[in-house]
N, C-alpha and C. Protein backbone atom coordinates (compact mmCIF):
# COMPACT_ATOMS: atom_id res chain seq x y z
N UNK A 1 167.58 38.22 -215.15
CA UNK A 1 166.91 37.64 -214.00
C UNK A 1 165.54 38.29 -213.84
N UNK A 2 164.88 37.49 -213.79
CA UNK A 2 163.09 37.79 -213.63
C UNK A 2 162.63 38.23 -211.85
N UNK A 3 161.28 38.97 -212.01
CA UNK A 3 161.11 39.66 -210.49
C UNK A 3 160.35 38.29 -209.90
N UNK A 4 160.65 38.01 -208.61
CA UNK A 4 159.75 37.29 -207.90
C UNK A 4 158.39 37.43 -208.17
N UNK A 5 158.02 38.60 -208.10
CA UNK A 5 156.61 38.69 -208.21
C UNK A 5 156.08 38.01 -209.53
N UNK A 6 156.61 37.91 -210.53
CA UNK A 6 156.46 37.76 -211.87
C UNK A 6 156.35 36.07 -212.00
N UNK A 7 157.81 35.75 -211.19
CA UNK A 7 157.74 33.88 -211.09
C UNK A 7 156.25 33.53 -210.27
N UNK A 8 156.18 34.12 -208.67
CA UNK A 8 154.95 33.58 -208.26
C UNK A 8 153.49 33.97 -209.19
N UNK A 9 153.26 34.66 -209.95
CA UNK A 9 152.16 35.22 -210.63
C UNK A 9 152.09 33.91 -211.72
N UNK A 10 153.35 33.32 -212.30
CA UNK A 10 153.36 32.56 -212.79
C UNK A 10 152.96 31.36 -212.28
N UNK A 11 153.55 30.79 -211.17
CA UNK A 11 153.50 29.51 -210.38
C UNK A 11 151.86 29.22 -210.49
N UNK A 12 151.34 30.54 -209.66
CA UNK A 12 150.06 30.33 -208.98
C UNK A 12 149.20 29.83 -210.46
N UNK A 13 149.42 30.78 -211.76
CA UNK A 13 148.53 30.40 -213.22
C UNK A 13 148.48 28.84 -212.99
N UNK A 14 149.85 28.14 -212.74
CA UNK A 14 149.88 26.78 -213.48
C UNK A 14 149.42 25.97 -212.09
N UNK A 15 149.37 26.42 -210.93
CA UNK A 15 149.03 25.56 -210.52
C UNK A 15 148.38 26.07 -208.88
N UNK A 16 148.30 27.25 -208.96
CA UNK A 16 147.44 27.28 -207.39
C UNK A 16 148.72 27.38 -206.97
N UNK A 17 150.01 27.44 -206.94
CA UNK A 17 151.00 27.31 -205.81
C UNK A 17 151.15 25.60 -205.06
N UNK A 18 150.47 24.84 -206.23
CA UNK A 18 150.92 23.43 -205.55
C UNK A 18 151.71 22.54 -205.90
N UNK A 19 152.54 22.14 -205.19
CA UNK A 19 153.68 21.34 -205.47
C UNK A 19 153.15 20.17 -206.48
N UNK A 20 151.97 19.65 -205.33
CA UNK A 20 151.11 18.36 -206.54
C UNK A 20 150.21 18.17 -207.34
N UNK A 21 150.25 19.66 -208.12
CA UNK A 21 149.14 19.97 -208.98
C UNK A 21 148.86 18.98 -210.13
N UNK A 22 147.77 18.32 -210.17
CA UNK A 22 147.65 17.62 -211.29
C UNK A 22 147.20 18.86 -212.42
N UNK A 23 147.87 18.26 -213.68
CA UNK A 23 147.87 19.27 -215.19
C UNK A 23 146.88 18.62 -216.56
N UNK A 24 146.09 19.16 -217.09
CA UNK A 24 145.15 19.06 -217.79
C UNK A 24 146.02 18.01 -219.04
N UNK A 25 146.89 18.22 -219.24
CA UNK A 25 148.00 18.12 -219.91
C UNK A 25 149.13 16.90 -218.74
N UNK A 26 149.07 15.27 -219.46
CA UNK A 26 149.82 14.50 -218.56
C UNK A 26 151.27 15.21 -218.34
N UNK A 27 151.67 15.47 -219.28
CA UNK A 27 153.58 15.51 -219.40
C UNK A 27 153.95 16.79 -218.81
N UNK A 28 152.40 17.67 -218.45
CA UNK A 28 152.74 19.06 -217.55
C UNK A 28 153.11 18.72 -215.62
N UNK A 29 153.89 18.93 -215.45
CA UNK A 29 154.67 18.68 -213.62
C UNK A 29 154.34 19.87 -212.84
N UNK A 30 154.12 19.73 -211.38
CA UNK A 30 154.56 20.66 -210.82
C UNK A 30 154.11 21.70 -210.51
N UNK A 31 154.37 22.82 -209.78
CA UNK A 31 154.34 23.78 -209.22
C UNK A 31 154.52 24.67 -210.32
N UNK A 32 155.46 24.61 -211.62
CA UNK A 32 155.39 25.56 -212.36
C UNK A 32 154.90 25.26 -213.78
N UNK A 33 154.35 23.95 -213.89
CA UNK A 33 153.50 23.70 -215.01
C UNK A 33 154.61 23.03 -216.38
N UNK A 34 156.24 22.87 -215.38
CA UNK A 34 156.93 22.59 -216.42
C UNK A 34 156.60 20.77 -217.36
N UNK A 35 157.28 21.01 -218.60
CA UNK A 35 157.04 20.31 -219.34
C UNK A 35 158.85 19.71 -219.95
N UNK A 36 158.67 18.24 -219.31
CA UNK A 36 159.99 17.83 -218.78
C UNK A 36 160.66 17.45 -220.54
N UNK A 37 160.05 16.86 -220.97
CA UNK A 37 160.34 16.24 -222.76
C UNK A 37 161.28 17.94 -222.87
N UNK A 38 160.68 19.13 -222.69
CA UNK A 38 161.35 20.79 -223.20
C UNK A 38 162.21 21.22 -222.30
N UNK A 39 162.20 20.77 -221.31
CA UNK A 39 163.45 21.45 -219.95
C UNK A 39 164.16 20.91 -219.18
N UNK A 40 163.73 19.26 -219.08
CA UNK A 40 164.96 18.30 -218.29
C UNK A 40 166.26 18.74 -218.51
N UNK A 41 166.89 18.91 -219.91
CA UNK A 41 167.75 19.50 -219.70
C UNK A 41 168.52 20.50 -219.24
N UNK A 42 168.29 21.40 -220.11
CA UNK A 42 168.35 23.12 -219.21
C UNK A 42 168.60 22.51 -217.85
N UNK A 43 167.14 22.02 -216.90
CA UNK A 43 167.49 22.18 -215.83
C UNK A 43 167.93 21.13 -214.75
N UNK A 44 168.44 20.07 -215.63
CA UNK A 44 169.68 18.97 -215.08
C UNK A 44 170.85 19.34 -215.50
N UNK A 45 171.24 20.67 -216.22
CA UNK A 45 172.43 20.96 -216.39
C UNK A 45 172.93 22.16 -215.26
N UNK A 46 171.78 22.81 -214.58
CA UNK A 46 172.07 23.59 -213.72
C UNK A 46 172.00 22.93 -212.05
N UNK A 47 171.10 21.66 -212.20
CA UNK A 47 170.82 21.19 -211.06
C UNK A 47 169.76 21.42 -210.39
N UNK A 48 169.05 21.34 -211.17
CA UNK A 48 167.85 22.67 -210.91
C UNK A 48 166.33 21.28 -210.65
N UNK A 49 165.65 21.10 -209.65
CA UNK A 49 164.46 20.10 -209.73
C UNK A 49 163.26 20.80 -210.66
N UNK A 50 162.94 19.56 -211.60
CA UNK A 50 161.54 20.05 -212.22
C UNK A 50 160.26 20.81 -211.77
N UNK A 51 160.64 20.54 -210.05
CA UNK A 51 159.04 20.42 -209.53
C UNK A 51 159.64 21.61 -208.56
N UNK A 52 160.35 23.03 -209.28
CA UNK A 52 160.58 23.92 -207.80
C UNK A 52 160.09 25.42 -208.47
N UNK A 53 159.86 26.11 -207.46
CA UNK A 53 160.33 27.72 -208.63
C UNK A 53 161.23 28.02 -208.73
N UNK A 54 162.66 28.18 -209.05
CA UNK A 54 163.72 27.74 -208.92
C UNK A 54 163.70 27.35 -210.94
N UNK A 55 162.64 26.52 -211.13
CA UNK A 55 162.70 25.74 -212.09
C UNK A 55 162.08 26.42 -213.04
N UNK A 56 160.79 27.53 -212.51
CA UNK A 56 160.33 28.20 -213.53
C UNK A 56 161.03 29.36 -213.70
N UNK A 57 161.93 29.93 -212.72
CA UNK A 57 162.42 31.06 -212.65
C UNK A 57 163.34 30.67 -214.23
N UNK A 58 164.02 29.73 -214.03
CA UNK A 58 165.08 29.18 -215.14
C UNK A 58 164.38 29.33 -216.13
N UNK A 59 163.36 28.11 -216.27
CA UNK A 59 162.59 28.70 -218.02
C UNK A 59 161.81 29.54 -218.31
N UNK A 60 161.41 30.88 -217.43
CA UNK A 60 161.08 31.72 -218.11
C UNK A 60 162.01 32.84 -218.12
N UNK A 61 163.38 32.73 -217.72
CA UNK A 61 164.81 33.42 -218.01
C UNK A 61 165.21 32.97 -219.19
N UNK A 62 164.61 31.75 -219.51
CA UNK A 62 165.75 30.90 -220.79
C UNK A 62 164.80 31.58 -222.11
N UNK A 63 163.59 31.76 -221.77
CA UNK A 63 162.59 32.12 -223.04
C UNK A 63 162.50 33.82 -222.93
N UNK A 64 163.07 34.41 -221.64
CA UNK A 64 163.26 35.75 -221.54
C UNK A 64 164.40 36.54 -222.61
N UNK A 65 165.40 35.27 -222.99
CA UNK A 65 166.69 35.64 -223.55
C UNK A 65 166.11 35.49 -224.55
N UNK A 66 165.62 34.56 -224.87
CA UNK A 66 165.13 34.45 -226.65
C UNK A 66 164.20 35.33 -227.06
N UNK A 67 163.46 35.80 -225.88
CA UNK A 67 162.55 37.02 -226.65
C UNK A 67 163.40 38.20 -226.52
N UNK A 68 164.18 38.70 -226.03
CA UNK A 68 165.32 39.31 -226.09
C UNK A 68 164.45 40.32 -224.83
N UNK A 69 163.94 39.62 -223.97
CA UNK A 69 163.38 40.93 -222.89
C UNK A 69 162.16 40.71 -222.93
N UNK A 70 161.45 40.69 -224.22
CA UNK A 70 160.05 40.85 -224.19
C UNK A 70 159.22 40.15 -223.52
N UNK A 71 158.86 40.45 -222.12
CA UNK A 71 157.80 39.80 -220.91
C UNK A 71 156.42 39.38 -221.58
N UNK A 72 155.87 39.93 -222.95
CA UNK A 72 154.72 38.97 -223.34
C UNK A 72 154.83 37.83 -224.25
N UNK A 73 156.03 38.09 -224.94
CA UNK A 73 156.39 36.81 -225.87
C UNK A 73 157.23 35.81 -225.18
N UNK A 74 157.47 36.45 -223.68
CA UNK A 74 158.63 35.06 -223.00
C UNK A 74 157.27 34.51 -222.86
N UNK A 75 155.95 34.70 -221.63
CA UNK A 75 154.83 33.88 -221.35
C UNK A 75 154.59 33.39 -222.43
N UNK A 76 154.43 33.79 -223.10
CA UNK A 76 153.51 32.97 -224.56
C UNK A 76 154.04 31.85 -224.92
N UNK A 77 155.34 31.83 -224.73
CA UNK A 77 155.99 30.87 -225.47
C UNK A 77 156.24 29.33 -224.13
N UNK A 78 156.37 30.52 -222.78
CA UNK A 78 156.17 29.63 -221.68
C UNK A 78 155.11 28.69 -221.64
N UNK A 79 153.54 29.71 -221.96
CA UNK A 79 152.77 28.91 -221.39
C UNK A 79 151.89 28.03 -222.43
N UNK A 80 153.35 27.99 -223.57
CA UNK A 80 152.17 27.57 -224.88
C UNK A 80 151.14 27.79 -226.11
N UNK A 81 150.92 29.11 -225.73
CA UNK A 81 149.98 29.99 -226.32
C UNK A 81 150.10 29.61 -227.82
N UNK A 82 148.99 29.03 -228.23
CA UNK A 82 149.12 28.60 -229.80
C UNK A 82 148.12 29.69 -230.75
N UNK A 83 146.97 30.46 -229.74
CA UNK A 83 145.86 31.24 -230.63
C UNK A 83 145.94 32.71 -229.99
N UNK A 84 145.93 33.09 -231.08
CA UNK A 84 145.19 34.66 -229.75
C UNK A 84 144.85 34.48 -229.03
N UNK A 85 143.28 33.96 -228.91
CA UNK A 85 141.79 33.29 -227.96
C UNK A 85 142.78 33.63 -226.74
N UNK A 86 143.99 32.61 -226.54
CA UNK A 86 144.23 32.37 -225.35
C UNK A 86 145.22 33.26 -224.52
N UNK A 87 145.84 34.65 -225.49
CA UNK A 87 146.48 35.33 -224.55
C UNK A 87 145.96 35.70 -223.68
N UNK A 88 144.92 35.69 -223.00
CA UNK A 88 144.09 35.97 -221.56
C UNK A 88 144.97 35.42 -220.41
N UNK A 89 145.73 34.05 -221.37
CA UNK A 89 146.42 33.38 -219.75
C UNK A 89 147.37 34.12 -219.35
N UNK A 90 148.28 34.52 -220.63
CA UNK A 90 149.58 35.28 -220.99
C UNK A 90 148.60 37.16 -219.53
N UNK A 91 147.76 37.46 -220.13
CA UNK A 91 147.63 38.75 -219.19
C UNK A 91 147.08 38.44 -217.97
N UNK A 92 146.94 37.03 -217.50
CA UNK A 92 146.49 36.82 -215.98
C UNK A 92 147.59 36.55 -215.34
N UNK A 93 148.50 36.53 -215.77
CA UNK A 93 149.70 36.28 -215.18
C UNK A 93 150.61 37.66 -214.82
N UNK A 94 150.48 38.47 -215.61
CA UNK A 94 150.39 40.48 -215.14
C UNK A 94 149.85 40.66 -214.37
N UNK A 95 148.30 40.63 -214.39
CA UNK A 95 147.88 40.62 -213.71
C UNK A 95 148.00 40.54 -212.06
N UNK A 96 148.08 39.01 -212.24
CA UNK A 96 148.51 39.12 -211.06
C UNK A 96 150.14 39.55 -210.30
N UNK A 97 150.59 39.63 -211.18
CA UNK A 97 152.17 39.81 -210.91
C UNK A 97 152.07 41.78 -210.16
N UNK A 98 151.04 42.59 -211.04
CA UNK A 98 150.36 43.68 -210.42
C UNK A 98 149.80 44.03 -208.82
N UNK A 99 149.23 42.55 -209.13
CA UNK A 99 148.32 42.40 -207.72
C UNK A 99 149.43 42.17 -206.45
N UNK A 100 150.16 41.22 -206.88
CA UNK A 100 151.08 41.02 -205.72
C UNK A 100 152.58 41.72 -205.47
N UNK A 101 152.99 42.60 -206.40
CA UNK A 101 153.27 43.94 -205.93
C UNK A 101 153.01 45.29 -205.32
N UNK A 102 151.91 45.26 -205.75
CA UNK A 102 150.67 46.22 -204.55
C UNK A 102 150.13 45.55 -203.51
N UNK A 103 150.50 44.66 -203.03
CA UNK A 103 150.08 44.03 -201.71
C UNK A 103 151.56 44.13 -201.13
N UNK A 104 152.47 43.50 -201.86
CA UNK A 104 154.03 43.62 -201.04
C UNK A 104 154.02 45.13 -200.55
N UNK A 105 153.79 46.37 -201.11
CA UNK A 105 154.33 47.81 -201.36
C UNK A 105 152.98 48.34 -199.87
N UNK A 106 152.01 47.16 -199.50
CA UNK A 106 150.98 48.17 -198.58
C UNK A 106 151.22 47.12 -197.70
């Protein structure tokens, strides 16, 4: 199970925290940037809505197991990451997951 802080650090990357985020990318949904063709299942087998955190918590637990733990290869694989160039997204998402644990803690 993944830290809250970690899911919202995520949410906010893909979308500002908006439920009706439009995605650069048509087939990207949602609040957590999911991509339904890769996770309808998974998360119609748990009951789980595409469009919740709830939903990203699930697939970045499901890609947490396959990296066997590893928090930079679960994002990567979450958020797509096809080049180096782009692990920047993969560390803005620390980032902020940093930021909003030191705001919870003051």
């Amino acid at each position: 199970v993944t830290n809250k802080e970690l899911i919202i650090a995520l949410a906010y990357t893909e979308s500002s925290l908006n439920y009706n985020a439009k995605h650069s990318i048509k087939s990207v949904i949602g609040i957590c940037g999911i991509i339904p063709e890769y996770h309808k299942d998974l998360l119609d087998s748990k009951s789980i809505d595409l469009n919740s955190i709830q939903a990203c918590e699930e697939v970045l637990n499901y890609y947490l197991y396959i990296h066997k733990g590893n928090i930079v290869k679960a994002l990567v694989a979450y958020k797509g990451v096809k080049s180096k160039d782009n692990l920047d997204l993969v560390y803005k998402v620390l980032e902020i997951k940093e930021r909003i644990k030191w705001d919870i803690l003051w």
